[in-house]
C-alpha atoms as a PDB file:
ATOM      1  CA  UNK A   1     -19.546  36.246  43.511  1.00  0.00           C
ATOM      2  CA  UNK A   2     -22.995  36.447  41.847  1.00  0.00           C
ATOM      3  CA  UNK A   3     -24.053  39.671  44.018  1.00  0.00           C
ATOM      4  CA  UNK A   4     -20.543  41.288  42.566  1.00  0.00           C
ATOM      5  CA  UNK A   5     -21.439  40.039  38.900  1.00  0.00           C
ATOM      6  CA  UNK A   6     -24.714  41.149  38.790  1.00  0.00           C
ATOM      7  CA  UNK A   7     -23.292  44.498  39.834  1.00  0.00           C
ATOM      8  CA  UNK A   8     -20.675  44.512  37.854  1.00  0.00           C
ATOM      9  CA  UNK A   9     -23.303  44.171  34.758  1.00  0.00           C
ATOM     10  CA  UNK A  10     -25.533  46.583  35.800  1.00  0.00           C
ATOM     11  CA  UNK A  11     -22.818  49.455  35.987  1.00  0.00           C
ATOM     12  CA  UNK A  12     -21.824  48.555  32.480  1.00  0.00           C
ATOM     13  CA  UNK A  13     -25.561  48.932  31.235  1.00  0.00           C
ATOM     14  CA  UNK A  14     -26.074  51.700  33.147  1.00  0.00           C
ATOM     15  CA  UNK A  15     -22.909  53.818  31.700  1.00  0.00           C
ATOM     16  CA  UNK A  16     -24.324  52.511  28.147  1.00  0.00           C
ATOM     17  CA  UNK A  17     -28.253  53.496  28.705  1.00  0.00           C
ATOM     18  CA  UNK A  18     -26.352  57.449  29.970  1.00  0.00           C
ATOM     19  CA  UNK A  19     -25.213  58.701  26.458  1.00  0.00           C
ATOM     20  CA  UNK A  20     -27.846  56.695  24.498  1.00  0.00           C
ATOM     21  CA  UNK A  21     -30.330  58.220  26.594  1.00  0.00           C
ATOM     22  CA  UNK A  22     -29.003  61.454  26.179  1.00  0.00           C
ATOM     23  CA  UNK A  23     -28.543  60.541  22.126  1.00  0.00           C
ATOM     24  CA  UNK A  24     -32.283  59.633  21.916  1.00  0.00           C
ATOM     25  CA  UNK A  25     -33.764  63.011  23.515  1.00  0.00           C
ATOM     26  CA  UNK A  26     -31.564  64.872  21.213  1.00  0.00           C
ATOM     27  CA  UNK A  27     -32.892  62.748  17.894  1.00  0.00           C
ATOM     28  CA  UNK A  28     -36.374  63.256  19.421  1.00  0.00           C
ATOM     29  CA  UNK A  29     -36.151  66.788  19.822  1.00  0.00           C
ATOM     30  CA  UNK A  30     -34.154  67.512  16.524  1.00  0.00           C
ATOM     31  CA  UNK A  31     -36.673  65.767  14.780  1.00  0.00           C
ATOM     32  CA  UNK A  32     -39.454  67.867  16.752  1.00  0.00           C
ATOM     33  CA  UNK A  33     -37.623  71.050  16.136  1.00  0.00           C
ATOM     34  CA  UNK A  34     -37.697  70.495  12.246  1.00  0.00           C
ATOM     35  CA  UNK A  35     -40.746  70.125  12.453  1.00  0.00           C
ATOM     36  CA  UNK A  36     -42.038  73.093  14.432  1.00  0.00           C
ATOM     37  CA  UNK A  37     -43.206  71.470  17.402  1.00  0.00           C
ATOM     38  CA  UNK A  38     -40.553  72.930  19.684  1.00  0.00           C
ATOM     39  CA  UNK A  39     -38.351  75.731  19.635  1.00  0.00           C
ATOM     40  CA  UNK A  40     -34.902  75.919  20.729  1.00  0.00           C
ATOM     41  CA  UNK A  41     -35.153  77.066  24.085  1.00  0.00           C
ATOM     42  CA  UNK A  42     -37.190  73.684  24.709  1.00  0.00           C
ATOM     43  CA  UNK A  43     -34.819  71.830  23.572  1.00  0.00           C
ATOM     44  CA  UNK A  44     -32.451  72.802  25.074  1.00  0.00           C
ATOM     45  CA  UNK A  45     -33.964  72.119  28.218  1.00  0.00           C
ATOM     46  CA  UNK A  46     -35.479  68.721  27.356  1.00  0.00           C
ATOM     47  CA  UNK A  47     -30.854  68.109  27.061  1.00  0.00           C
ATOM     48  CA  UNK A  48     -30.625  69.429  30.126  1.00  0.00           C
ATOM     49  CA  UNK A  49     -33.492  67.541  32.083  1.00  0.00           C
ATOM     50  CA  UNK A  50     -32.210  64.235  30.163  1.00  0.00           C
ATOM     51  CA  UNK A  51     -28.752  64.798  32.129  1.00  0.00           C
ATOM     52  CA  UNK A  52     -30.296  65.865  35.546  1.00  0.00           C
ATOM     53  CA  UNK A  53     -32.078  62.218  35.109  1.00  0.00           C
ATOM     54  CA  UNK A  54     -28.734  60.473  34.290  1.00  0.00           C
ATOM     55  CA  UNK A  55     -27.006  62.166  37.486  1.00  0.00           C
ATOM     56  CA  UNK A  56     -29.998  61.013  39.224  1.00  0.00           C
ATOM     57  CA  UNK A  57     -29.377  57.198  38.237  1.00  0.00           C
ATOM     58  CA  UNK A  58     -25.694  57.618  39.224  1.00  0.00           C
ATOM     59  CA  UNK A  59     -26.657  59.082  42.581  1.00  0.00           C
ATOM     60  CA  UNK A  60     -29.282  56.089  42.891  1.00  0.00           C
ATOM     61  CA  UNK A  61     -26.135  54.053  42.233  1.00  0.00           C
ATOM     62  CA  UNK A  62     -24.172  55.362  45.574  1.00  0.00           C
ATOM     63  CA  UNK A  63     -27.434  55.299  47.609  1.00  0.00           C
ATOM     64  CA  UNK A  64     -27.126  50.966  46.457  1.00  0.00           C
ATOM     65  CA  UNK A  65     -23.601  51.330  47.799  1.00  0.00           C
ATOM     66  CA  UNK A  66     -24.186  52.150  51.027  1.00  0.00           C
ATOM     67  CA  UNK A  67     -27.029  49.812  51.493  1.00  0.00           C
ATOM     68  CA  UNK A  68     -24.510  46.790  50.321  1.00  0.00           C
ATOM     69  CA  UNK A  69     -21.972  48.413  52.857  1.00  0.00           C
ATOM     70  CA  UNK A  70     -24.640  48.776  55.592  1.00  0.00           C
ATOM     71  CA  UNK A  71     -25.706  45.146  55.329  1.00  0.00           C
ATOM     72  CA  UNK A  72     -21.582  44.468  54.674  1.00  0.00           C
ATOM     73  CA  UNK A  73     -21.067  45.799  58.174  1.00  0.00           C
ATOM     74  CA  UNK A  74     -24.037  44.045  59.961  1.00  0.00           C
ATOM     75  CA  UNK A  75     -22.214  40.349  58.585  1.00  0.00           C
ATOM     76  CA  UNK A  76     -19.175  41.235  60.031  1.00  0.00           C
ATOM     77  CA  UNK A  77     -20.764  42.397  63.566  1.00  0.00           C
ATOM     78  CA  UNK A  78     -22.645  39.474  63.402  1.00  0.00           C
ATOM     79  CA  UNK A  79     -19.368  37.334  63.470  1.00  0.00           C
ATOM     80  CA  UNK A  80     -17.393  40.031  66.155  1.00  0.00           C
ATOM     81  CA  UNK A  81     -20.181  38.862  68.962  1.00  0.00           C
ATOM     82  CA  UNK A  82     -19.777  35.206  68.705  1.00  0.00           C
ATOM     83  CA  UNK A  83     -18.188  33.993  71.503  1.00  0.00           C
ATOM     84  CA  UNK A  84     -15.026  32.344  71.336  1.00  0.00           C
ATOM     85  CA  UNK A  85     -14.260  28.914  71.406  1.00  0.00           C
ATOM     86  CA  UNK A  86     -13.462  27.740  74.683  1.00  0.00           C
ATOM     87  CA  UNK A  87     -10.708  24.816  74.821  1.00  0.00           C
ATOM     88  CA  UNK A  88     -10.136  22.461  78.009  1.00  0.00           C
ATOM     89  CA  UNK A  89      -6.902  21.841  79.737  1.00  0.00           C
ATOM     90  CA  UNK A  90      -6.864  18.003  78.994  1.00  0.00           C
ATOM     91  CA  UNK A  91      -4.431  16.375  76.536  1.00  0.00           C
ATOM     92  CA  UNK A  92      -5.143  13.194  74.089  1.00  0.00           C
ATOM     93  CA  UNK A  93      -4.218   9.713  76.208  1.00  0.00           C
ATOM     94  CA  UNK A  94      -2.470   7.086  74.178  1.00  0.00           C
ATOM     95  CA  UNK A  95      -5.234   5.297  71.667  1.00  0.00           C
ATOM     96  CA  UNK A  96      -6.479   4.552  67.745  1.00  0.00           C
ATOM     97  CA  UNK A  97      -8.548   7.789  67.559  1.00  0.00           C
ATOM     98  CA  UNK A  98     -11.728   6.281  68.588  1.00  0.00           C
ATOM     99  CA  UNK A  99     -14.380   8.716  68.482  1.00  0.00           C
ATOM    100  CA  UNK A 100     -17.538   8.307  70.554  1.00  0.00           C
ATOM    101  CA  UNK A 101     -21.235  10.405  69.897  1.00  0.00           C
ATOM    102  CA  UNK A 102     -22.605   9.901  73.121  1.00  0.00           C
ATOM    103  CA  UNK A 103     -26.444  11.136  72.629  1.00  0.00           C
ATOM    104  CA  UNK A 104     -25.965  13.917  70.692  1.00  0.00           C
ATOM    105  CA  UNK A 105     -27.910  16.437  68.947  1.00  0.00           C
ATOM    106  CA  UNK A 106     -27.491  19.359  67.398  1.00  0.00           C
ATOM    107  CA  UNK A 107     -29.215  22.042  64.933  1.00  0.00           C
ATOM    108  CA  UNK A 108     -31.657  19.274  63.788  1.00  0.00           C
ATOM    109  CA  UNK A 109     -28.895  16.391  63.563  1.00  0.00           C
ATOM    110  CA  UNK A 110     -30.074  13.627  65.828  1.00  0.00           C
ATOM    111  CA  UNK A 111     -26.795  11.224  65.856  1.00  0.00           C
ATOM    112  CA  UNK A 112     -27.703   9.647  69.556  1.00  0.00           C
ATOM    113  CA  UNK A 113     -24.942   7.088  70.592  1.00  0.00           C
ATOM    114  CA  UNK A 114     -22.789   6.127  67.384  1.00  0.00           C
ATOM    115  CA  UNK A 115     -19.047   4.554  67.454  1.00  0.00           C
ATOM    116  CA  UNK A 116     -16.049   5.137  65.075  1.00  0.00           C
ATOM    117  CA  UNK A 117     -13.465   2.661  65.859  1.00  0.00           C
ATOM    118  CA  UNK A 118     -10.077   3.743  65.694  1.00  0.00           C
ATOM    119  CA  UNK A 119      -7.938   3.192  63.167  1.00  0.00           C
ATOM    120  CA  UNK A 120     -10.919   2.580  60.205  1.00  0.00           C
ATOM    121  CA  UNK A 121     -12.842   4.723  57.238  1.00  0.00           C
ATOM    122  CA  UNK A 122     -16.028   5.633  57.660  1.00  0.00           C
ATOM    123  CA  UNK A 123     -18.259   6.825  55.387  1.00  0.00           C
ATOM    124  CA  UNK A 124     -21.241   9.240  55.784  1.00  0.00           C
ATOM    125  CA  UNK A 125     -23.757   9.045  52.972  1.00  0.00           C
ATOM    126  CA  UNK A 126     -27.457  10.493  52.813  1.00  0.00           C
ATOM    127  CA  UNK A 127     -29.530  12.647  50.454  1.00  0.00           C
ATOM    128  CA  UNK A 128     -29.157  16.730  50.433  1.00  0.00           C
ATOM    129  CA  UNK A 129     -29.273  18.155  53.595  1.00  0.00           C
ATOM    130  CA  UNK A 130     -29.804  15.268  55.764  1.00  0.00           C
ATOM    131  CA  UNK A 131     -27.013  16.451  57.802  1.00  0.00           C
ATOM    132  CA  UNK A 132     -23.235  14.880  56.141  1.00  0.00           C
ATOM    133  CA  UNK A 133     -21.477  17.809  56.991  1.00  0.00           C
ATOM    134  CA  UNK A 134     -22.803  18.490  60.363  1.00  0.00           C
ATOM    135  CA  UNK A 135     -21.833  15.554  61.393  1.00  0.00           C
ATOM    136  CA  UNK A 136     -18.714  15.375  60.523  1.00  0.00           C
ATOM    137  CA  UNK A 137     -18.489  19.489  61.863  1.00  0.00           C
ATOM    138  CA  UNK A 138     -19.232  17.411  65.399  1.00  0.00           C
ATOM    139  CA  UNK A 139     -16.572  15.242  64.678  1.00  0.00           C
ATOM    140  CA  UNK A 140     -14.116  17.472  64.216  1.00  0.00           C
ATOM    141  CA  UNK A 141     -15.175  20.215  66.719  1.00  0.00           C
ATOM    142  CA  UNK A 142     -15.787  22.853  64.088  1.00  0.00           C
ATOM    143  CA  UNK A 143     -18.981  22.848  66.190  1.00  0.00           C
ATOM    144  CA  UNK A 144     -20.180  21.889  69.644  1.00  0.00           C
ATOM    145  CA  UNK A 145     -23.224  19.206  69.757  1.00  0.00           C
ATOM    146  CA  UNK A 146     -26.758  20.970  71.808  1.00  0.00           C
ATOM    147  CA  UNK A 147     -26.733  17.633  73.504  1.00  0.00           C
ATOM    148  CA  UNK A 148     -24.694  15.527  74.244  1.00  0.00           C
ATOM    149  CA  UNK A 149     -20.490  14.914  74.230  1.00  0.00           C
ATOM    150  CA  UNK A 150     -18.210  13.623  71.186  1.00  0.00           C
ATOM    151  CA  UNK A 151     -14.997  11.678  72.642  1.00  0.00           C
ATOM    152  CA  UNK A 152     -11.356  11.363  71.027  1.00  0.00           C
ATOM    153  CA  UNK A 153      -9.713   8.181  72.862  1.00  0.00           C
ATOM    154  CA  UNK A 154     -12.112   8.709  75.814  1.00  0.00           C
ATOM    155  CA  UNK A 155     -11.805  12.507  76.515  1.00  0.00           C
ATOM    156  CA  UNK A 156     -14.713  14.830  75.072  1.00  0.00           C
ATOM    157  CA  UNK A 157     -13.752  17.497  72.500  1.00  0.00           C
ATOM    158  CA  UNK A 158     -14.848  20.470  74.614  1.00  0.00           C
ATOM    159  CA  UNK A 159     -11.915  19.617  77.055  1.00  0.00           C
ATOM    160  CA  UNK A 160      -9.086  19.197  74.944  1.00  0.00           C
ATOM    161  CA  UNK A 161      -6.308  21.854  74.780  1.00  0.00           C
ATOM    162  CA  UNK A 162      -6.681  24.217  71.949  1.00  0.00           C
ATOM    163  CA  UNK A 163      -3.174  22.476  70.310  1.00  0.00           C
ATOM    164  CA  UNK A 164      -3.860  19.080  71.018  1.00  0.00           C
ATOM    165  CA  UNK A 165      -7.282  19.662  68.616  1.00  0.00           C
ATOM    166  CA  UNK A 166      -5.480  21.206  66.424  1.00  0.00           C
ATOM    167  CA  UNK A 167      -2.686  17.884  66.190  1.00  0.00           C
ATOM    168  CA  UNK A 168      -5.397  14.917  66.435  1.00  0.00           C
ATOM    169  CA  UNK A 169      -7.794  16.237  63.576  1.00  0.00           C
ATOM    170  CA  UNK A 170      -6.829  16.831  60.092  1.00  0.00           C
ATOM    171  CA  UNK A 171      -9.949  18.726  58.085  1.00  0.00           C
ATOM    172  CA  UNK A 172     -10.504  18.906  54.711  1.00  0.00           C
ATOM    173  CA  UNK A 173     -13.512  20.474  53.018  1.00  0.00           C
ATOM    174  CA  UNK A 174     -14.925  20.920  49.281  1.00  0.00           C
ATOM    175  CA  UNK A 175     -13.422  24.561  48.994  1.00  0.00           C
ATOM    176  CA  UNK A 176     -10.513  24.840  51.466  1.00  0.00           C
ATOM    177  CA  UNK A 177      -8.941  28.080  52.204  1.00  0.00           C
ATOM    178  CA  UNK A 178      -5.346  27.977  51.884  1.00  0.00           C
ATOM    179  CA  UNK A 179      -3.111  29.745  54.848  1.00  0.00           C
ATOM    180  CA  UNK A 180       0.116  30.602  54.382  1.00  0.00           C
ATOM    181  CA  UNK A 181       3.136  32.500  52.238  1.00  0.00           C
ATOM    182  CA  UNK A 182       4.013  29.631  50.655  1.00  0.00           C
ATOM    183  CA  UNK A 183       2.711  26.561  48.995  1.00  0.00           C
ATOM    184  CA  UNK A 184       4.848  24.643  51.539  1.00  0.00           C
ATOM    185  CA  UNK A 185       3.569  26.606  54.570  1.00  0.00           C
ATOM    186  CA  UNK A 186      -0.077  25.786  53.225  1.00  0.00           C
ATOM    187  CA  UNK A 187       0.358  21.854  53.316  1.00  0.00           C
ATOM    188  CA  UNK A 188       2.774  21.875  56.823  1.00  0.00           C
ATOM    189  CA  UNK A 189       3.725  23.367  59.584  1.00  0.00           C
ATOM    190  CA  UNK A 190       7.244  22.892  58.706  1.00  0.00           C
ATOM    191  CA  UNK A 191       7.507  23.494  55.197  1.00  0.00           C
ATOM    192  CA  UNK A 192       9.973  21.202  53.103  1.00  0.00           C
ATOM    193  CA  UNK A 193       9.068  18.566  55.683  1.00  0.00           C
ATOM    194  CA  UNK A 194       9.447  14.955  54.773  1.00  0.00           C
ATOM    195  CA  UNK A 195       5.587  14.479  56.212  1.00  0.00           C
ATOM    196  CA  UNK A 196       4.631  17.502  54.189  1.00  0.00           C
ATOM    197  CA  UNK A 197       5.981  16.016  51.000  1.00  0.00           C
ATOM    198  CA  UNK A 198       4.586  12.533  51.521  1.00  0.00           C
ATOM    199  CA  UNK A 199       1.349  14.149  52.435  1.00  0.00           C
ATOM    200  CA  UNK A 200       1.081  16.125  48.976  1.00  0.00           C
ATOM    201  CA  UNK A 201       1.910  12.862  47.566  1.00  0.00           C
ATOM    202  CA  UNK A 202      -0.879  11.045  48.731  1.00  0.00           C
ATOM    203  CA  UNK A 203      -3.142  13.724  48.052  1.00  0.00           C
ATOM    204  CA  UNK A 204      -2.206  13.744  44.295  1.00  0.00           C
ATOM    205  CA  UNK A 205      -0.891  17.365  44.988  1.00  0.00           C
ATOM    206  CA  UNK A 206       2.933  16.753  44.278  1.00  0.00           C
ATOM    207  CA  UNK A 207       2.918  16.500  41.048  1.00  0.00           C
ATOM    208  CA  UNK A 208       1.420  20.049  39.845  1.00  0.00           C
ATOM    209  CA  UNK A 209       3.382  21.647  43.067  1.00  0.00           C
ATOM    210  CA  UNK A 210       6.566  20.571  41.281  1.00  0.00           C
ATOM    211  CA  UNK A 211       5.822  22.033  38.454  1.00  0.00           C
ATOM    212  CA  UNK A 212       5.270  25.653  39.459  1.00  0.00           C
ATOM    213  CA  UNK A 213       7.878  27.882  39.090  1.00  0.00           C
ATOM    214  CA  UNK A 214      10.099  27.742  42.892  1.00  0.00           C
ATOM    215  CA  UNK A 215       7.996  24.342  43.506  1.00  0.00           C
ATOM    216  CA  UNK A 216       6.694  24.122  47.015  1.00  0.00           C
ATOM    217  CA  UNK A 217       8.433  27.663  47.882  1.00  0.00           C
ATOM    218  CA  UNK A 218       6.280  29.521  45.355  1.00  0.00           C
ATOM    219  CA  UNK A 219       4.245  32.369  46.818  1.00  0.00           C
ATOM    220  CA  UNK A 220       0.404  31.066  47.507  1.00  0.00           C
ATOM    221  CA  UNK A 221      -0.891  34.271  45.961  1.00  0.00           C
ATOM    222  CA  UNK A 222       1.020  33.691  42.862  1.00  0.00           C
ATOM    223  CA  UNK A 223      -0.321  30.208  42.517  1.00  0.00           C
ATOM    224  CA  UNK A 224      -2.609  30.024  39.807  1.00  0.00           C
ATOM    225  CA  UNK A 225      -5.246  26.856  40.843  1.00  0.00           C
ATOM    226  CA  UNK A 226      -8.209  24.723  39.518  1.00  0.00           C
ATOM    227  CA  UNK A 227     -10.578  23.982  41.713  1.00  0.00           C
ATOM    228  CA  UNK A 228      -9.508  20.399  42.073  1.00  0.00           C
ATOM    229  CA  UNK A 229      -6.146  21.287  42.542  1.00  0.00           C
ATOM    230  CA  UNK A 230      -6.938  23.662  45.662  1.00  0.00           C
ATOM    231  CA  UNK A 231      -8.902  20.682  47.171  1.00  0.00           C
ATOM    232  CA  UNK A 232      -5.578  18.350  46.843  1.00  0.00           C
ATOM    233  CA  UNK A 233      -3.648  21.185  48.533  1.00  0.00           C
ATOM    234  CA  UNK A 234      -6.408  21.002  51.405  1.00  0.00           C
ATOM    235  CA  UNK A 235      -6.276  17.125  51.205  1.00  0.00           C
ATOM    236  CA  UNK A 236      -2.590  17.573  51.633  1.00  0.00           C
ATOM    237  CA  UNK A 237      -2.853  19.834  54.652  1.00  0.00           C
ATOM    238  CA  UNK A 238      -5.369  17.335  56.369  1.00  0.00           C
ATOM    239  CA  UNK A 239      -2.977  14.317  55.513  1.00  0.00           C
ATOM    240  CA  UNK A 240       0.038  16.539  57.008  1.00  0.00           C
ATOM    241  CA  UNK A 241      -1.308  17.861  60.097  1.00  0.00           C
ATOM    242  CA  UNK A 242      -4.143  15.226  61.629  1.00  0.00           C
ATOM    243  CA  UNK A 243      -2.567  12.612  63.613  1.00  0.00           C
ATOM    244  CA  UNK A 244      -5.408  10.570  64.423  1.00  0.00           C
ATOM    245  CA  UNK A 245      -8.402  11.497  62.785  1.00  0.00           C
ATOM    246  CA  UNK A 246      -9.177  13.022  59.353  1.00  0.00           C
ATOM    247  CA  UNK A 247     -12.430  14.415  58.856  1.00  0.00           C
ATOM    248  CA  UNK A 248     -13.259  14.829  55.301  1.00  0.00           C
ATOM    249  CA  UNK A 249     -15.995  16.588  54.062  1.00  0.00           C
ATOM    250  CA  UNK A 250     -16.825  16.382  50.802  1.00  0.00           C
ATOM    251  CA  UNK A 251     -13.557  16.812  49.810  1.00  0.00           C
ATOM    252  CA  UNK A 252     -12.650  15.066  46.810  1.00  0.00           C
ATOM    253  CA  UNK A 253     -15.897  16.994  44.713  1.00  0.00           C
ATOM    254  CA  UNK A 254     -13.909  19.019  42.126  1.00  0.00           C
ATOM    255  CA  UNK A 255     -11.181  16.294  41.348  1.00  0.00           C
ATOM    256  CA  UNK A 256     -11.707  13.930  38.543  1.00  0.00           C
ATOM    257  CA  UNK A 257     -12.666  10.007  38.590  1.00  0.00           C
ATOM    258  CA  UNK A 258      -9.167   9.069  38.336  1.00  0.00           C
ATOM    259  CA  UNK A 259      -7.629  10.943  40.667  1.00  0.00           C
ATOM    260  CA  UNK A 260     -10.382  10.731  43.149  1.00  0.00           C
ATOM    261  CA  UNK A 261      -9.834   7.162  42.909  1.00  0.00           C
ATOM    262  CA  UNK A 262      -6.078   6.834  43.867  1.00  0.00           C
ATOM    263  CA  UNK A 263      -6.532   9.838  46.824  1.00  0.00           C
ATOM    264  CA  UNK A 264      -9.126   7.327  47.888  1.00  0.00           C
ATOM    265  CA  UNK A 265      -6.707   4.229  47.482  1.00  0.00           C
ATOM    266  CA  UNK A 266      -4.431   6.595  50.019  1.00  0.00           C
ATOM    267  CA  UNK A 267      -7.263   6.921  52.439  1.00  0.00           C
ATOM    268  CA  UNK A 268      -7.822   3.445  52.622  1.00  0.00           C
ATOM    269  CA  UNK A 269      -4.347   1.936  52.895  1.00  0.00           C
ATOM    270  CA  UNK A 270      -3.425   4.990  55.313  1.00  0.00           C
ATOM    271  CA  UNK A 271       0.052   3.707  56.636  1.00  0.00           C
ATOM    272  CA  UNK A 272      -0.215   5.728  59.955  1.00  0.00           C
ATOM    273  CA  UNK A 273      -3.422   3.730  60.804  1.00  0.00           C
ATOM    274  CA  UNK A 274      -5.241   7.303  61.417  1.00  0.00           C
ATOM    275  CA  UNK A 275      -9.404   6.956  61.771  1.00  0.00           C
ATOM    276  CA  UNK A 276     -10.917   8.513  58.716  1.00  0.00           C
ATOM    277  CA  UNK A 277     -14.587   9.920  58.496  1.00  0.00           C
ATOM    278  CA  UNK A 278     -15.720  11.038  54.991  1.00  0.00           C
ATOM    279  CA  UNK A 279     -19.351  12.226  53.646  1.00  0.00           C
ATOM    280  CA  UNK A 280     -19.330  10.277  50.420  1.00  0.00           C
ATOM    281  CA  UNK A 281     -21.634  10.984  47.221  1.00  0.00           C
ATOM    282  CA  UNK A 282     -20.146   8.461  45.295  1.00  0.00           C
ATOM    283  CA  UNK A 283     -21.111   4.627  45.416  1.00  0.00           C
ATOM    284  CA  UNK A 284     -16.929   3.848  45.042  1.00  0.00           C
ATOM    285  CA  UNK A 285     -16.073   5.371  48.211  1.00  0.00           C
ATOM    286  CA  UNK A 286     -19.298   3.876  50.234  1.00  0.00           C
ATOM    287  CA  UNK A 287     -17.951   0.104  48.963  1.00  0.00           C
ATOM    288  CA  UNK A 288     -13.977   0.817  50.040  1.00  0.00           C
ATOM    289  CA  UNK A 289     -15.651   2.464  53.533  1.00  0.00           C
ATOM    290  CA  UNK A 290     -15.219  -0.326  56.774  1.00  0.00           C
ATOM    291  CA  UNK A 291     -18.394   0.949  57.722  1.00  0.00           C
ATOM    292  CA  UNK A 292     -21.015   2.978  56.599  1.00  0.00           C
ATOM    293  CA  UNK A 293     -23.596   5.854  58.475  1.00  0.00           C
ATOM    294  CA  UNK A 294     -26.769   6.275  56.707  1.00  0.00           C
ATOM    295  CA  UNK A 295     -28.649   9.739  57.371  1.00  0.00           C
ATOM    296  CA  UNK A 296     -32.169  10.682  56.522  1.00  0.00           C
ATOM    297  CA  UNK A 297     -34.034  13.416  57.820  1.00  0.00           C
ATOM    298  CA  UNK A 298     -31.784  14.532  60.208  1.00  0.00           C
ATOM    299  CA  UNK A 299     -31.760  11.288  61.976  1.00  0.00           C
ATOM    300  CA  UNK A 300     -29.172   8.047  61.932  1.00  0.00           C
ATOM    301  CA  UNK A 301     -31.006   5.501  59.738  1.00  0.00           C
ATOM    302  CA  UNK A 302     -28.219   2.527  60.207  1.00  0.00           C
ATOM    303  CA  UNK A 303     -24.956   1.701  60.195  1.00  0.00           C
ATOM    304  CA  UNK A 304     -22.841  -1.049  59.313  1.00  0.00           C
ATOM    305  CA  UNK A 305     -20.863  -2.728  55.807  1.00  0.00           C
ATOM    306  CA  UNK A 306     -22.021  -1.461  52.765  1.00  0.00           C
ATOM    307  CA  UNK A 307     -22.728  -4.594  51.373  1.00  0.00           C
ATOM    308  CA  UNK A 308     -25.256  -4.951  54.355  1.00  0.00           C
ATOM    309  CA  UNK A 309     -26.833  -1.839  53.740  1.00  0.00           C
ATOM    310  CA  UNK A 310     -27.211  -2.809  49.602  1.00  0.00           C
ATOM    311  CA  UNK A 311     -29.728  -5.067  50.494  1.00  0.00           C
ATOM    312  CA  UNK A 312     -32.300  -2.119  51.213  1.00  0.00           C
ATOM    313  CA  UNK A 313     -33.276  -0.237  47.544  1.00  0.00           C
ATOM    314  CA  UNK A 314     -33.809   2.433  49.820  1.00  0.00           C
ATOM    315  CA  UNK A 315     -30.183   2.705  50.576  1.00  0.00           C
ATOM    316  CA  UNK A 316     -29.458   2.552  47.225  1.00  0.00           C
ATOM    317  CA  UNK A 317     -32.003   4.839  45.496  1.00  0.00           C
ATOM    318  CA  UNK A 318     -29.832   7.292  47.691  1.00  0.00           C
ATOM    319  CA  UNK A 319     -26.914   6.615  45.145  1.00  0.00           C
ATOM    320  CA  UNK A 320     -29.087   6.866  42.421  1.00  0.00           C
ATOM    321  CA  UNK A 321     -30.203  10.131  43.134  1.00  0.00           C
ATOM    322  CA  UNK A 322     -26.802  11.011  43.288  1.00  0.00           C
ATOM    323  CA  UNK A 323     -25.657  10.693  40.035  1.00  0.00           C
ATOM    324  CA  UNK A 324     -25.177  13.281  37.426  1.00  0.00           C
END
């Protein structure tokens, strides 16, 4: 969005500087002319070079186009040759949603052997880009560990039919892209759902969905959102569609204190007992968490209450840092 601004500006400025280029050579020259110092013919031709140069700088401009579409093009082959996900033939035994990092590394993420019991919040906390989100990418498949296995109830990710990852994890993020016609279709599966509705209630979504113009069967394009707003639909989606694990990362960013506060009294007192992993930036979610993980430097520094962890001021200088 910055790249398109910045171009945006400079083809303004540059259809400005055209004609008051053009304006100034004329001034010069009429000025130059009066007094002798050029004749007609010159300038004329001084006009004439002055719009050669401004077709020049338009030229210049389509030249920048192609080199934007060029590099466009090499993105988009970059993503054609990655090679699909491949999805096992093994489907989720009965269980909590216990999931199990069984020495595993990845991209600079050192996790090792690490255990989420089922059926409790845990909350992933560490400075910038000590690794949050990759973890909780390993957790919820979005990628595949260098070393090492991550287990749902038992069974490793990598084996697990395509559907039956799809049904056990729920994934929200901090700008979630909305799928669908509707803003129904966006939260569930089956829109107008009981499960869909309760989940855009917990998520603090149900409120502002009722109040658009066909409710939860208004067109997604013609949905007008905040920022905050888009994450509760995305909240709402993980709430509807993970049945027993919910990976949120940093999900609850753009919402304000209160409502962050209530979606996070839903996490906690989750009726359906799901297992709930969430990077956490603020010290509120950390305390309500069952059990905390502590990155630094790409490593696991400890785990275990939050009140336990309070005891080191290194643990909480990373909370301090955090704040605005």
């Amino acid at each position: 969005m910055a790249l398109w601004r910045a171009n945006a500006s400079a083809g303004v400025r540059s259809g400005l500087m055209i004609p008051l280029l053009e304006v100034a050579v004329l001034a010069a020259g009429g000025f130059m002319l009066a007094a002798g110092r050029l004749t007609v013919g010159d300038l004329y031709a001084a006009a004439r070079y002055a719009a050669l140069g401004a077709a020049l700088s338009t030229s210049l401009g389509y030249v920048g186009g192609l080199a934007r579409a060029r590099a466009a093009a090499a993105r988009v082959a970059d993503v054609l040759t990655l090679p699909p996900v491949r999805h096992g033939a093994r489907a989720l035994p009965p269980g909590p949603g216990t999931v199990e990092f069984r020495d595993v590394a990845a991209d600079g993420l050192t996790v090792g052997d690490l255990t989420i019991p089922g059926g409790t919040v845990t909350a992933v906390v560490g400075r910038s880009g000590s690794g949050k989100s990759l973890l909780a990418a390993l957790a919820g498949r979005l990628t595949d560990p260098e070393r090492g296995d991550v287990l749902l109830d038992g069974v490793p990710l990598r084996e697990l039919t395509r559907d039956g990852l799809r049904s056990a994890i729920g994934y929200a993020f901090e700008r979630p892209v909305l799928v669908g016609e509707t803003v129904g279709e966006a939260i569930s599966a089956v829109p107008g759902s009981q499960a869909g509705r309760e989940a855009a209630m917990a998520a603090r979504a149900d409120g502002f969905v009722r109040r658009l113009p066909a409710g939860y069967d208004t067109p997604l394009a013609e949905t007008p959102m905040s920022g905050g707003e888009r994450q509760r639909l995305g909240l709402a989606r993980a709430f509807a569609r993970g049945d027993r694990l919910l990976v949120l990362d940093d999900a609850t960013s753009s919402l304000d204190t209160v409502t962050e506060r209530e979606v996070s009294r839903a996490l906690t007192g989750d009726p359906r007992g799901r297992t709930r992993l969430i990077t956490a930036h603020r010290l509120a979610t950390a305390a309500r968490a069952d059990q905390v993980v502590w990155l630094e430097e790409g490593r696991v520094r400890a785990a275990g209450p939050h009140e336990v962890l309070w005891r080191d001021p290194a643990y909480r200088a990373v909370f301090q840092e955090a704040r605005p």
